[in-house]
Every structure is written in C-alpha cells, then in structure tokens.
C-alpha atoms as a PDB file:
ATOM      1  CA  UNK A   1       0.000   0.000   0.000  1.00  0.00           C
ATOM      2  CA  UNK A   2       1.320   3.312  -0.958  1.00  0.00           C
ATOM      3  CA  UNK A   3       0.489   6.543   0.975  1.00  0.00           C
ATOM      4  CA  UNK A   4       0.387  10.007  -0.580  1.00  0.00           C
ATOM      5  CA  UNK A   5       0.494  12.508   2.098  1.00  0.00           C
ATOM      6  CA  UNK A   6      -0.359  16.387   2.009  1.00  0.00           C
ATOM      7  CA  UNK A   7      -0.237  17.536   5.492  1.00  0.00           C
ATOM      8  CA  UNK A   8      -0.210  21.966   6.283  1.00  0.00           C
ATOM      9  CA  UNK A   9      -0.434  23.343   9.695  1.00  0.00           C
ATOM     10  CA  UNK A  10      -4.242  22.893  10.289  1.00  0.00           C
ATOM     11  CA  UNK A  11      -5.090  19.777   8.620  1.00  0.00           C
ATOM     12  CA  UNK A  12      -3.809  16.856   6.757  1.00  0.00           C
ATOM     13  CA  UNK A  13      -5.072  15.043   3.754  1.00  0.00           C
ATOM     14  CA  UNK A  14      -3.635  11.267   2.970  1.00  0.00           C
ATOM     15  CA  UNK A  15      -5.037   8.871  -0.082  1.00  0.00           C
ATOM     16  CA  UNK A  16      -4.051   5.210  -0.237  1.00  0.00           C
ATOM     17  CA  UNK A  17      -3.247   3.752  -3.256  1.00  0.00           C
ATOM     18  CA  UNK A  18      -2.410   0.168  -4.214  1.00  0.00           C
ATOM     19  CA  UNK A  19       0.711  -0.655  -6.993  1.00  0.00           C
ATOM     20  CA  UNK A  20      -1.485  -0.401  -9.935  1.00  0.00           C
ATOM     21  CA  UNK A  21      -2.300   3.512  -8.730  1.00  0.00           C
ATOM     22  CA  UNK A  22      -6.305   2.368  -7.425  1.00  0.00           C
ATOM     23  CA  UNK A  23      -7.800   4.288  -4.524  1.00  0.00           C
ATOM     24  CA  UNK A  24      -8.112   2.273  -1.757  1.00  0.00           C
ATOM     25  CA  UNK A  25      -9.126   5.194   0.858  1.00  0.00           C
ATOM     26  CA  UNK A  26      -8.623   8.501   1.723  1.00  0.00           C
ATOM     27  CA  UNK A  27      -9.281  10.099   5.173  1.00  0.00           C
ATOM     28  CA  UNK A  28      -8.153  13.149   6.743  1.00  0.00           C
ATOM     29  CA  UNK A  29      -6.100  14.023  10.384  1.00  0.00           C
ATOM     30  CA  UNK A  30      -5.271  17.318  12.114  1.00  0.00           C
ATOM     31  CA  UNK A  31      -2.081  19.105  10.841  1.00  0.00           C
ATOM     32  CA  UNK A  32       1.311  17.292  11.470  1.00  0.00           C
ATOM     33  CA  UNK A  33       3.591  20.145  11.363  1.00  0.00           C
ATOM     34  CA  UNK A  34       6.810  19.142  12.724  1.00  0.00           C
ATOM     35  CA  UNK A  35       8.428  22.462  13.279  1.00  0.00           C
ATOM     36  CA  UNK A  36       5.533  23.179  15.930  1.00  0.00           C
ATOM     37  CA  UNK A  37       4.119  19.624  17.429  1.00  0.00           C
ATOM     38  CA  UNK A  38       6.337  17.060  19.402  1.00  0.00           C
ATOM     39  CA  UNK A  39       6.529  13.132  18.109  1.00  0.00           C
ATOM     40  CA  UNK A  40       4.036  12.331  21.362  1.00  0.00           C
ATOM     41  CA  UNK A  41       1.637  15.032  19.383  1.00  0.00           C
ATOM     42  CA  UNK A  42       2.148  13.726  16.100  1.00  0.00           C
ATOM     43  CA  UNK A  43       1.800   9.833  16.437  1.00  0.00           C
ATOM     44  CA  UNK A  44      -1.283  10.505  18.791  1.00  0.00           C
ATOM     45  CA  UNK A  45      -2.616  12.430  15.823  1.00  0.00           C
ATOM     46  CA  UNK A  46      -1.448   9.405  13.516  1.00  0.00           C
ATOM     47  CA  UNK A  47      -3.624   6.670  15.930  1.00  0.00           C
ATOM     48  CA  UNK A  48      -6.356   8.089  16.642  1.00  0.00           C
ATOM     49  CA  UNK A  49      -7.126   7.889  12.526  1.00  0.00           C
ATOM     50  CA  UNK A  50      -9.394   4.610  12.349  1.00  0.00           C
ATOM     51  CA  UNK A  51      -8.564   4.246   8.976  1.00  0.00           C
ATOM     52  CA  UNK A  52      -4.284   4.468   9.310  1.00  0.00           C
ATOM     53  CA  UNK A  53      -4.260   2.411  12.442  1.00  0.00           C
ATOM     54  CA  UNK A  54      -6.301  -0.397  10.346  1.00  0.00           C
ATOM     55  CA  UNK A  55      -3.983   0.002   7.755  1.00  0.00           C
ATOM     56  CA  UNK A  56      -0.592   0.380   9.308  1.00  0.00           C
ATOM     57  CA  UNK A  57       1.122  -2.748   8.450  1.00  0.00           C
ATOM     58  CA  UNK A  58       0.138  -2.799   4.961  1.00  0.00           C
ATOM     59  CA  UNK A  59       1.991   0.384   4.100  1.00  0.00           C
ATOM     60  CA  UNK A  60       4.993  -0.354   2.157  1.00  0.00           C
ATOM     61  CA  UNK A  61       5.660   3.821   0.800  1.00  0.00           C
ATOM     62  CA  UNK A  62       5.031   7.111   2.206  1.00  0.00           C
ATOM     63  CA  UNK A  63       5.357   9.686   0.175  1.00  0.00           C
ATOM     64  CA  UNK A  64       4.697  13.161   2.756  1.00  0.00           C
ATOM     65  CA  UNK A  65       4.817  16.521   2.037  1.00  0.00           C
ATOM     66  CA  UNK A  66       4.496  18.904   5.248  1.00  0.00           C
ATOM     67  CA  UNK A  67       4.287  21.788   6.387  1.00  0.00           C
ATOM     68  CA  UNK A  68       7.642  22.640   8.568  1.00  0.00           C
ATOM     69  CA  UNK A  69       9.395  20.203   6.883  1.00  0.00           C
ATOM     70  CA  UNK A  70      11.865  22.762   5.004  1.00  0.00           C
ATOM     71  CA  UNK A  71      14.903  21.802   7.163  1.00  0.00           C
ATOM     72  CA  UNK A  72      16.628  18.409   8.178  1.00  0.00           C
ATOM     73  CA  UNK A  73      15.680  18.040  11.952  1.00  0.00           C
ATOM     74  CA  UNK A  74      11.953  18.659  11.435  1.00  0.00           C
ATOM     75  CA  UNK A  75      12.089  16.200   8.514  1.00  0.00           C
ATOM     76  CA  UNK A  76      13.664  13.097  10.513  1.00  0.00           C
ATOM     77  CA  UNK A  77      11.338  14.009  13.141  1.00  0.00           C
ATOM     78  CA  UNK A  78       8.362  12.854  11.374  1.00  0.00           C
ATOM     79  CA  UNK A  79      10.089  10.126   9.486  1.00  0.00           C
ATOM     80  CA  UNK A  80      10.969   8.535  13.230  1.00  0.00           C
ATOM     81  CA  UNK A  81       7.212   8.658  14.060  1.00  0.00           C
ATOM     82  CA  UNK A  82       6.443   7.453  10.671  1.00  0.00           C
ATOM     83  CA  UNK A  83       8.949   4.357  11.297  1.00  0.00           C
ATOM     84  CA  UNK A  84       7.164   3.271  14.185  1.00  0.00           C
ATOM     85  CA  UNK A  85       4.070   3.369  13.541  1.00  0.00           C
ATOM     86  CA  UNK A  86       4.125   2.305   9.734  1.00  0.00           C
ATOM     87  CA  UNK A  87       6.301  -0.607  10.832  1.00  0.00           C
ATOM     88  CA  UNK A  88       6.564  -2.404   7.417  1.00  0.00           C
ATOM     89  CA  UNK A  89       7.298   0.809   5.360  1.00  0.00           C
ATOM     90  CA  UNK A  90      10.712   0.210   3.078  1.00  0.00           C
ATOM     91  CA  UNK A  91      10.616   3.981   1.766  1.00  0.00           C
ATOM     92  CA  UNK A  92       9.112   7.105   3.773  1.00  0.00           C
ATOM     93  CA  UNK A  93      10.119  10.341   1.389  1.00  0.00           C
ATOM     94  CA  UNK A  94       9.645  12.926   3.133  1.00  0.00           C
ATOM     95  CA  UNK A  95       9.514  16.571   1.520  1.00  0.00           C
ATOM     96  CA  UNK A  96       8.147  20.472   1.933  1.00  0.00           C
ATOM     97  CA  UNK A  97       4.529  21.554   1.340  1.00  0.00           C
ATOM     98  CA  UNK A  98       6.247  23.630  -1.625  1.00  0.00           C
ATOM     99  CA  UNK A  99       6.683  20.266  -3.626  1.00  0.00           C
ATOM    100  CA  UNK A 100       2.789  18.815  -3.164  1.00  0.00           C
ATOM    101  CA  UNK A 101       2.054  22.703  -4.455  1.00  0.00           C
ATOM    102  CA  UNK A 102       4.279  22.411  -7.585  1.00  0.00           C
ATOM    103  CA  UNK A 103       3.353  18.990  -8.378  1.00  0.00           C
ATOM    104  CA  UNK A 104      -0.583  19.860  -8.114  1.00  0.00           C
ATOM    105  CA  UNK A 105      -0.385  23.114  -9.882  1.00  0.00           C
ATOM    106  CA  UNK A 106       2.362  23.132 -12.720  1.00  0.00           C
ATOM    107  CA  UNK A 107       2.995  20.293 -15.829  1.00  0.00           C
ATOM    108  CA  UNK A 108       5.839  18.094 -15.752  1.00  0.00           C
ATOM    109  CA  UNK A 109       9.202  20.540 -16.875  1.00  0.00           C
ATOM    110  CA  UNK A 110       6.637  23.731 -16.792  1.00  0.00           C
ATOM    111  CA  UNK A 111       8.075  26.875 -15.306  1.00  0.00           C
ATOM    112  CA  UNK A 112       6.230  28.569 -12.644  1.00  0.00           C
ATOM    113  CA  UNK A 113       6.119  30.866  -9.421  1.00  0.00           C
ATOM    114  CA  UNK A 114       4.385  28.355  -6.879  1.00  0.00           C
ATOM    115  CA  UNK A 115       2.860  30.183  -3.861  1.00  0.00           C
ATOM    116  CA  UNK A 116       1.382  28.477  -0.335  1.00  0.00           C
ATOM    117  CA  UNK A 117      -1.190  31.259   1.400  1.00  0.00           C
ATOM    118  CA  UNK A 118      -2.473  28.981   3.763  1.00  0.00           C
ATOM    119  CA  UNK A 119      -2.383  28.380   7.849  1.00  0.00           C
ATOM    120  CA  UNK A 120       1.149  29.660   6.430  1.00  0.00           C
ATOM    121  CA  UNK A 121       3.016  31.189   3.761  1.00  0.00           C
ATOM    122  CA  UNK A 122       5.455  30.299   1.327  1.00  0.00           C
ATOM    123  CA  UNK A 123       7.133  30.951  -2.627  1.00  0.00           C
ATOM    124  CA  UNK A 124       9.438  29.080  -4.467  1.00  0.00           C
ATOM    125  CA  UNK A 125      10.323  29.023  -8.172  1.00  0.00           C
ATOM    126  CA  UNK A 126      10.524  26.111 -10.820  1.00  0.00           C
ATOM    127  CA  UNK A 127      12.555  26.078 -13.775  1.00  0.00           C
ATOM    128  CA  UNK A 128      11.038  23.592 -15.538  1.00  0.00           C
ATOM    129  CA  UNK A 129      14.165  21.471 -13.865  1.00  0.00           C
ATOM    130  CA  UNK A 130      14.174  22.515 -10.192  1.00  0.00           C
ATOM    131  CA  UNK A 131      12.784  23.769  -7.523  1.00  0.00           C
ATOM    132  CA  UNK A 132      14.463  27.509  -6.374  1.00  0.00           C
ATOM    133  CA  UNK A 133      14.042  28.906  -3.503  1.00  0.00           C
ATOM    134  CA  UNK A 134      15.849  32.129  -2.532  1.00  0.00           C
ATOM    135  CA  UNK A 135      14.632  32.407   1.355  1.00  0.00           C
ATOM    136  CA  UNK A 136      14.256  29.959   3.653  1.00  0.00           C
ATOM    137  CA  UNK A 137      11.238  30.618   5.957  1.00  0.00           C
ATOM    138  CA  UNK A 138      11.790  31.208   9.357  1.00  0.00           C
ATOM    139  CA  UNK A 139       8.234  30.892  10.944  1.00  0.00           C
ATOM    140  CA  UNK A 140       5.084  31.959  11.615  1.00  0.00           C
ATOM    141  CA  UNK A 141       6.520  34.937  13.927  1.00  0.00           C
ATOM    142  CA  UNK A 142       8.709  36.311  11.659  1.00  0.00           C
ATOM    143  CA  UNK A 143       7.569  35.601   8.068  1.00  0.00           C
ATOM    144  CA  UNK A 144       3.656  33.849   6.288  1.00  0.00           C
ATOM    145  CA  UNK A 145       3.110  37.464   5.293  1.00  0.00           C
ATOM    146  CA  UNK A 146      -0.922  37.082   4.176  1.00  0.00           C
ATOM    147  CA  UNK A 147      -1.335  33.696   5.377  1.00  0.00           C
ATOM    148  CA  UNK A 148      -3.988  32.996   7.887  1.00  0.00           C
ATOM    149  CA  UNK A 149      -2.031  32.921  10.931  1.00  0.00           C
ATOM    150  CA  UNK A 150      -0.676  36.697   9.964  1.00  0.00           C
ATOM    151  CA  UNK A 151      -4.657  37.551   9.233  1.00  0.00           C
ATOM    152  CA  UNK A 152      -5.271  36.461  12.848  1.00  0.00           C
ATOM    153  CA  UNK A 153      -2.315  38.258  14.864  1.00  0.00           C
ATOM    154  CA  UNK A 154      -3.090  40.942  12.816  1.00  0.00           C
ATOM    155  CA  UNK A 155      -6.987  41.159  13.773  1.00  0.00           C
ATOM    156  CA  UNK A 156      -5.998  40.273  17.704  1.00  0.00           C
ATOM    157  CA  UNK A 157      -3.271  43.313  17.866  1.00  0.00           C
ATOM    158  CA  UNK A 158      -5.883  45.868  16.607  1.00  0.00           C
ATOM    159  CA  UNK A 159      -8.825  44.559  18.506  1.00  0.00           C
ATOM    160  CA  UNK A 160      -6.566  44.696  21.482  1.00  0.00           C
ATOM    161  CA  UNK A 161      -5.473  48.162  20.266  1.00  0.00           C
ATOM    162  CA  UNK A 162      -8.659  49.288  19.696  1.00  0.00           C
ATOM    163  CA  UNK A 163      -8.112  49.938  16.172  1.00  0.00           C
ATOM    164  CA  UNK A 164     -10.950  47.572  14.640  1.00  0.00           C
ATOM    165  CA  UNK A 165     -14.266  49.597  14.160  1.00  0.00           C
ATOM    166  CA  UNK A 166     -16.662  49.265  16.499  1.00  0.00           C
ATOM    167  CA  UNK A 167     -19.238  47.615  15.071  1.00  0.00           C
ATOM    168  CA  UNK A 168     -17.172  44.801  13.687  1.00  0.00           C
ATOM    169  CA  UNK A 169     -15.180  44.673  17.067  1.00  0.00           C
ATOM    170  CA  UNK A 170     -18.621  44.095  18.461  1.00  0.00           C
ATOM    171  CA  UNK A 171     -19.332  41.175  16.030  1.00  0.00           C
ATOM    172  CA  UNK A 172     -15.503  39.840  16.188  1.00  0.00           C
ATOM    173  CA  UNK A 173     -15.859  39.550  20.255  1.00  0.00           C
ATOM    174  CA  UNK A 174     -19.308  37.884  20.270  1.00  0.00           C
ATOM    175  CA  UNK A 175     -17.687  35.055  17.951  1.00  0.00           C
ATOM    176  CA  UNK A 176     -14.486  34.353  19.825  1.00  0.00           C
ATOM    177  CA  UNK A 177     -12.874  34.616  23.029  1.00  0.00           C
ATOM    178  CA  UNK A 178     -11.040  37.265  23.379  1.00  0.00           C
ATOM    179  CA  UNK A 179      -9.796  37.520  26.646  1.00  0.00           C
ATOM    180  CA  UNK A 180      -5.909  38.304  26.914  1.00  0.00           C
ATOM    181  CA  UNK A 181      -6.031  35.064  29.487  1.00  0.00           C
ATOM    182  CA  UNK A 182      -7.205  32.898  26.755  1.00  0.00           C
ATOM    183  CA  UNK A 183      -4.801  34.232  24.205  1.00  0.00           C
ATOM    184  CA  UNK A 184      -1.911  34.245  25.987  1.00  0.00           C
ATOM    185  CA  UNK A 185      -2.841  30.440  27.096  1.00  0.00           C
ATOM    186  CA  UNK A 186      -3.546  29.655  23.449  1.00  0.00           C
ATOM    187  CA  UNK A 187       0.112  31.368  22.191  1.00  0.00           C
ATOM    188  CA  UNK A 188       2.480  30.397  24.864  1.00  0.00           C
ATOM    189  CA  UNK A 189       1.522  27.263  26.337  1.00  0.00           C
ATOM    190  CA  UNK A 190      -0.430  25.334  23.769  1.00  0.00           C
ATOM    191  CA  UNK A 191       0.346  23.184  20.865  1.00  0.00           C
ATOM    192  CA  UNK A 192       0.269  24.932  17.490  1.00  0.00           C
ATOM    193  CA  UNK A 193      -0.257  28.698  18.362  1.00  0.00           C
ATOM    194  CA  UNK A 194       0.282  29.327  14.224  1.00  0.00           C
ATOM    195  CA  UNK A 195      -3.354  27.238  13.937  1.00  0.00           C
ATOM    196  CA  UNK A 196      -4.713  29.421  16.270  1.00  0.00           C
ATOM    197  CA  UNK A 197      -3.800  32.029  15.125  1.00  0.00           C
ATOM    198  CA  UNK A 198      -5.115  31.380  11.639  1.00  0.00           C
ATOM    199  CA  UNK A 199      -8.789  30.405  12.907  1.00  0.00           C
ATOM    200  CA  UNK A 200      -9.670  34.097  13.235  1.00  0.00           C
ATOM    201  CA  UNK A 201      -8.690  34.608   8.975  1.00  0.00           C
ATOM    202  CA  UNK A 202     -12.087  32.930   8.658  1.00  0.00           C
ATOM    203  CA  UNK A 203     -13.821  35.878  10.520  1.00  0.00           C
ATOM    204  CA  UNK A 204     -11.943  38.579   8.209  1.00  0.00           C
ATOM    205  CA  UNK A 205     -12.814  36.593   5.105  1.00  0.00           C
ATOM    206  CA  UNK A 206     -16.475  36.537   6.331  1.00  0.00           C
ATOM    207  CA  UNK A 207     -16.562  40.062   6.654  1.00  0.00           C
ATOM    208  CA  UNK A 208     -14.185  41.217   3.629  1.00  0.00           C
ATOM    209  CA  UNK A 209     -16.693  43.645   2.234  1.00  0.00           C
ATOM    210  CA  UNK A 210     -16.318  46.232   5.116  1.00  0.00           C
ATOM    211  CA  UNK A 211     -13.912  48.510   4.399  1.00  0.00           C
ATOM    212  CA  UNK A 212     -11.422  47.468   7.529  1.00  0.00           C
ATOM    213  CA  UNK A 213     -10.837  44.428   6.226  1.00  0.00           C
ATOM    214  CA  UNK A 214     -10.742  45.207   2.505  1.00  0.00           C
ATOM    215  CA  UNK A 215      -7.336  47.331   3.903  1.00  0.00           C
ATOM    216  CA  UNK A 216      -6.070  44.591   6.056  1.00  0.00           C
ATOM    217  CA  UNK A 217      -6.025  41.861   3.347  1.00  0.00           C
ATOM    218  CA  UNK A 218      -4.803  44.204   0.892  1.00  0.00           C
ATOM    219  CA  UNK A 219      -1.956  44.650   3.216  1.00  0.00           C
ATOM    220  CA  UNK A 220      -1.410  40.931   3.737  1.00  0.00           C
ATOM    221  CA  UNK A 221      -1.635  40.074   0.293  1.00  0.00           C
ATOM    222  CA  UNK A 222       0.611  42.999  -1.178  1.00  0.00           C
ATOM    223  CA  UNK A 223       3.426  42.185   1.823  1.00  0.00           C
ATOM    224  CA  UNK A 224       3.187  38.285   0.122  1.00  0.00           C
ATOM    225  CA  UNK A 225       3.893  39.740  -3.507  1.00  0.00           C
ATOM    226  CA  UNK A 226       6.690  42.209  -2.403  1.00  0.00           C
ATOM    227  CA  UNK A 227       8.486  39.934  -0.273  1.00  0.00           C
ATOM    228  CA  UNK A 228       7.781  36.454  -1.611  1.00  0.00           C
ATOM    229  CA  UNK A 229       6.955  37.178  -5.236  1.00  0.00           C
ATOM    230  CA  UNK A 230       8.858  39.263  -6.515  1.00  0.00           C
ATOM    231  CA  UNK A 231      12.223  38.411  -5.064  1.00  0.00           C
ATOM    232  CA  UNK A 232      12.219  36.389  -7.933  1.00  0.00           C
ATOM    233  CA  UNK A 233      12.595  39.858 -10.260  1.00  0.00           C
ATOM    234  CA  UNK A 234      12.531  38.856 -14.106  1.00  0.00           C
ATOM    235  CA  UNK A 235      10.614  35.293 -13.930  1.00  0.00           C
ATOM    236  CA  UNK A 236       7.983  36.964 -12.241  1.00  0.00           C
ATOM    237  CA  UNK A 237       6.981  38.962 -15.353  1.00  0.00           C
ATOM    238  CA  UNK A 238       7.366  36.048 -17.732  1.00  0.00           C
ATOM    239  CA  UNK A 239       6.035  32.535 -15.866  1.00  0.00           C
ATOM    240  CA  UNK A 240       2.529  31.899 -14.259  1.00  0.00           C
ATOM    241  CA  UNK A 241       2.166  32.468 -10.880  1.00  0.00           C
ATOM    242  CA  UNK A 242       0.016  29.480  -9.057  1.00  0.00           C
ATOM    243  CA  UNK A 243      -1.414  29.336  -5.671  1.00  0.00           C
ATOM    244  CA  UNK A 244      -2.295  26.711  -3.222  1.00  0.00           C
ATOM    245  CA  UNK A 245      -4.183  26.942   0.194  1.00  0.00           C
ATOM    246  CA  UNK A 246      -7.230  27.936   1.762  1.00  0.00           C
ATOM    247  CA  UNK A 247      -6.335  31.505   2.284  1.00  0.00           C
ATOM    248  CA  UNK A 248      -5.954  32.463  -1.678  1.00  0.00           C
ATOM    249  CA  UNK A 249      -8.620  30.253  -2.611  1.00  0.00           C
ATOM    250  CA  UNK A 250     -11.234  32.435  -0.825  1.00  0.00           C
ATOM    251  CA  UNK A 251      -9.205  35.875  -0.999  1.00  0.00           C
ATOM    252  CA  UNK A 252      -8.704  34.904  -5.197  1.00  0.00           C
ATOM    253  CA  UNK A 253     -10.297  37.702  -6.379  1.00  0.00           C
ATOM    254  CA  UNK A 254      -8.682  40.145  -4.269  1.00  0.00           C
ATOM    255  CA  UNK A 255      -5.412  38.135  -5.397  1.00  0.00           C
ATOM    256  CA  UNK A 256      -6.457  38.325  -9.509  1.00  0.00           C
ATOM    257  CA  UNK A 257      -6.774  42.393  -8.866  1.00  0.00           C
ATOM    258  CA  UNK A 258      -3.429  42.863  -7.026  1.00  0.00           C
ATOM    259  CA  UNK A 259      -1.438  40.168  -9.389  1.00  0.00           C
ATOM    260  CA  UNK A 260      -2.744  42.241 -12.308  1.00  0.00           C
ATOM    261  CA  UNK A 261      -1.912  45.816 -10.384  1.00  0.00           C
ATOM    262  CA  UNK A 262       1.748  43.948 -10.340  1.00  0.00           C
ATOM    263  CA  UNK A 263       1.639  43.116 -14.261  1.00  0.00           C
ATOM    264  CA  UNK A 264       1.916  38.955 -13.042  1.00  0.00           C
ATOM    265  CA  UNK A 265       0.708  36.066 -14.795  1.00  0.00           C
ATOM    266  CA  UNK A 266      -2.249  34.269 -12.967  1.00  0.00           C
ATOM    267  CA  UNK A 267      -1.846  31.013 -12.896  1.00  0.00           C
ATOM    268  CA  UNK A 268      -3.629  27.989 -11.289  1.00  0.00           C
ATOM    269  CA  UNK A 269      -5.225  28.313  -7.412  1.00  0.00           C
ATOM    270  CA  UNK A 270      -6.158  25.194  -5.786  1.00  0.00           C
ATOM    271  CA  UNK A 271      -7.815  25.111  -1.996  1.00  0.00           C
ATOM    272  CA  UNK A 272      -6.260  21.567  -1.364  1.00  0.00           C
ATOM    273  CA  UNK A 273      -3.298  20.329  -3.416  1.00  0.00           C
ATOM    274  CA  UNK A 274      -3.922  16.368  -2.472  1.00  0.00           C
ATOM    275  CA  UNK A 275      -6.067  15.479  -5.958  1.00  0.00           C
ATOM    276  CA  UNK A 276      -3.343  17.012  -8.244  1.00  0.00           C
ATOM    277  CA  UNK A 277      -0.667  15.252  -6.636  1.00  0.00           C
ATOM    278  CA  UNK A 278      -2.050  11.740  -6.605  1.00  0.00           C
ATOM    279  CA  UNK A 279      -2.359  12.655 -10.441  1.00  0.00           C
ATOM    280  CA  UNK A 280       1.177  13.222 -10.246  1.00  0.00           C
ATOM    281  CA  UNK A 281       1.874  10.709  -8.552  1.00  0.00           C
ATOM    282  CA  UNK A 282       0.214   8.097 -10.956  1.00  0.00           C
ATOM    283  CA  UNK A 283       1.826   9.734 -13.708  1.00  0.00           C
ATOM    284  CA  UNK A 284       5.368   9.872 -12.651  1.00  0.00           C
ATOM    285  CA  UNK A 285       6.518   8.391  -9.429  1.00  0.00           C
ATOM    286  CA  UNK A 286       4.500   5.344  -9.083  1.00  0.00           C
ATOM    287  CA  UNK A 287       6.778   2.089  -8.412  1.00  0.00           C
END
C-alpha cells in the first residue's frame, strides 16, 4: 500500500493507493507540522485515525509533504514517528509543502512561481528542472506574510489596540474569546499557536466587504507579492504564478486584482493540493 500525504499546519489530507495507482481510501487528520508539534503530538494524531491504524502494516511507501518540513531536523522528526508506527514501510520520502504545491499546480518541466497562502506562507520558483528557492522561511513569527495565521495576529493586535471599528469589534468579540487570558494560554503554552492564530482569517474573510478588512487583506496580500513574489525579479513577469491553500482560494479575487496591479501572470489556485498530486503521482513516481 502506498500513501500520498499532504499535510499543512491545520489539517492533513492522505489517499491510499495500491501498486497499480487504485484508490483504496482517503481520510483526513489534524495538521502534522513538525516544526511546531512534538513526536508524542504527532503519532497521537497518527492513531487516533481509524482508517491508518487499520492500515498500518500494509503500508509499504510514504510519500509526505508537510508543512515545517523545510529543514533536516523537522524532517527526521516525522520520518521517526512514521517508522514506528508504519512498521513495514521500506521507503518514507519525506519533503516540503512547496513540492505537493508544484506537483498539483504546474505540468511536468513547466516553469512557474508556486505560492502556499495557507495556515502559512510560502514561494518558491521552478525552472522547468528545479525547484528555487531564494529564502528559507523562518516561521510563523517572523515571516507567512498574508497567510492565515498573519490575518489572525493581525486582527488580535488591533482589537486589542482598539483599532478595529466598532461595530465589527462588536461582532468579532461575540464570535471568539477574546480575553488576553485565553490568548496568551492559546500562544504560549499550547500546541500549534500558528493554527490558532489562523482560525480568526475565517472571521476577516467573512466580513471582507467592510472597508477594515478590505485594507487589512490588501496589506497581507501585497506584503506576500513584495516579499515572496517578486524576489524572484525577471521570472515573475514572464512565468505563471500558481497558488495553493485555503487563504488564496477564498481571498482569489482580491489576489487576480493585485497580481494584475503587479503586471503577473495568474496562474492555477487550488484550496487543497492532495487530488493534483495523486495525479502526479500516478503519472510519474508510481513504483
């Protein structure tokens, strides 16, 4: 049994195929980012799947693709917990979110910008050949410029500052809990703060047509192009740019009037890359 895994920071999606490329089943667990979730998290997120446990011994392949999985450590993390618990597995690959994206979105040895607006944030370039990527991502805190978790610190720091309008203030504080207590407790002491963090993007989505949040997703999503984008200078003007996550799936049109502002190419924009890449998959990689 072969696994094809596309995991983010919220949720994960895995489809099981058998050697002639047939679905057997697909079924879906919370996020298994390794950058932010110890191997206790992670394998109790792994068992408590009906489906995996049932199917643990048969797995022979795991092909993953994760969220936090951009460095080494983070990577053998998840391929130790993957090692135990699919105990018969001969090959567990293990790569970044960035390559389910590229394989969903772009043809085989087709250039493209391929872009993750998600729970996170992310860019990287293909040259038909390989996979570029001029800055390595340092984290929710510091980078995911218009990704969900930057939506939600971003809505938190002005409600707290009193900077949201009243009247959506009003409606933001009778959805959530806002207390700094709860916050704080969520952040600094619980399991995947970035998730958190990223819940409240579905509030500003909800809500895009007041004028507040028309400004605050602009902001987001122009910070993404600037920083992300367009570090990549003259490709940007001359390949498609695709996009992969929940965030520019719902916020596409505000994306197809700011990629257009920027003279860039619109390409593809899928919510969940996990369909494309079992295409892939089946076309390519298949043993």
């Amino acid at each position: 049994m072969i696994l094809v895994v596309d995991s983010g920071s919220t949720k994960t999606d895995w489809i099981a195929l058998n050697e002639e490329g047939e679905q057997i089943f697909q079924t879906q667990t919370f996020g298994l980012n390794p950058q932010v979730l110890s191997a206790e998290i992670l394998t109790e997120r792994i068992i408590n799947n009906y489906e995996l446990y049932k199917h643990r011994h048969e797995v022979t392949h795991v092909f993953f693709y994760g969220a936090g999985c951009g460095t080494i450590k983070p990577r053998e993390l998840i391929r130790e917990v993957f090692k135990d618990f699919f105990d018969k597995a001969t090959n567990i690959d293990i790569k970044e979110d960035t390559h389910a994206a590229l394989y969903a979105t772009t043809k085989k040895s087709e250039a493209g910008i391929v872009c993750i607006i998600g729970t996170g944030s992310n860019c990287s370039m293909y040259d038909g050949e390989e996979i570029v990527q001029k800055v390595t991502s340092l984290g929710y805190i510091l980078m995911d410029d218009g990704s969900g978790n930057y939506y939600g610190r971003q809505l938190l720091r002005d409600f707290h500052f009193n900077k949201i309008p009243k009247d959506l203030a009003y409606e933001f504080a009778k959805e959530f809990d806002l207390t700094a207590e709860t916050i704080k407790n969520q952040l600094y002491k619980m399991p995947n703060p970035n998730t958190y963090l990223a819940q409240f993007a579905r509030f500003l989505i909800t809500n895009k047509d007041h004028d507040y949040c028309q400004k605050l997703i602009e902001k987001g999503l122009r910070l993404f192009i600037e920083n992300q984008i367009l570090q990549f200078e003259e490709e940007a003007k001359t390949v498609p740019v695709h996009f992969v996550g929940s965030i520019a799936f719902y916020l596409q049109d505000e994306l197809k009037r700011l990629l257009k502002e920027y003279d860039l190419k619109l390409g593809r924009i899928l919510k969940r890359p996990i369909e494309g890449l079992v295409a892939y998959h089946r076309s390519y990689i298949m043993i």
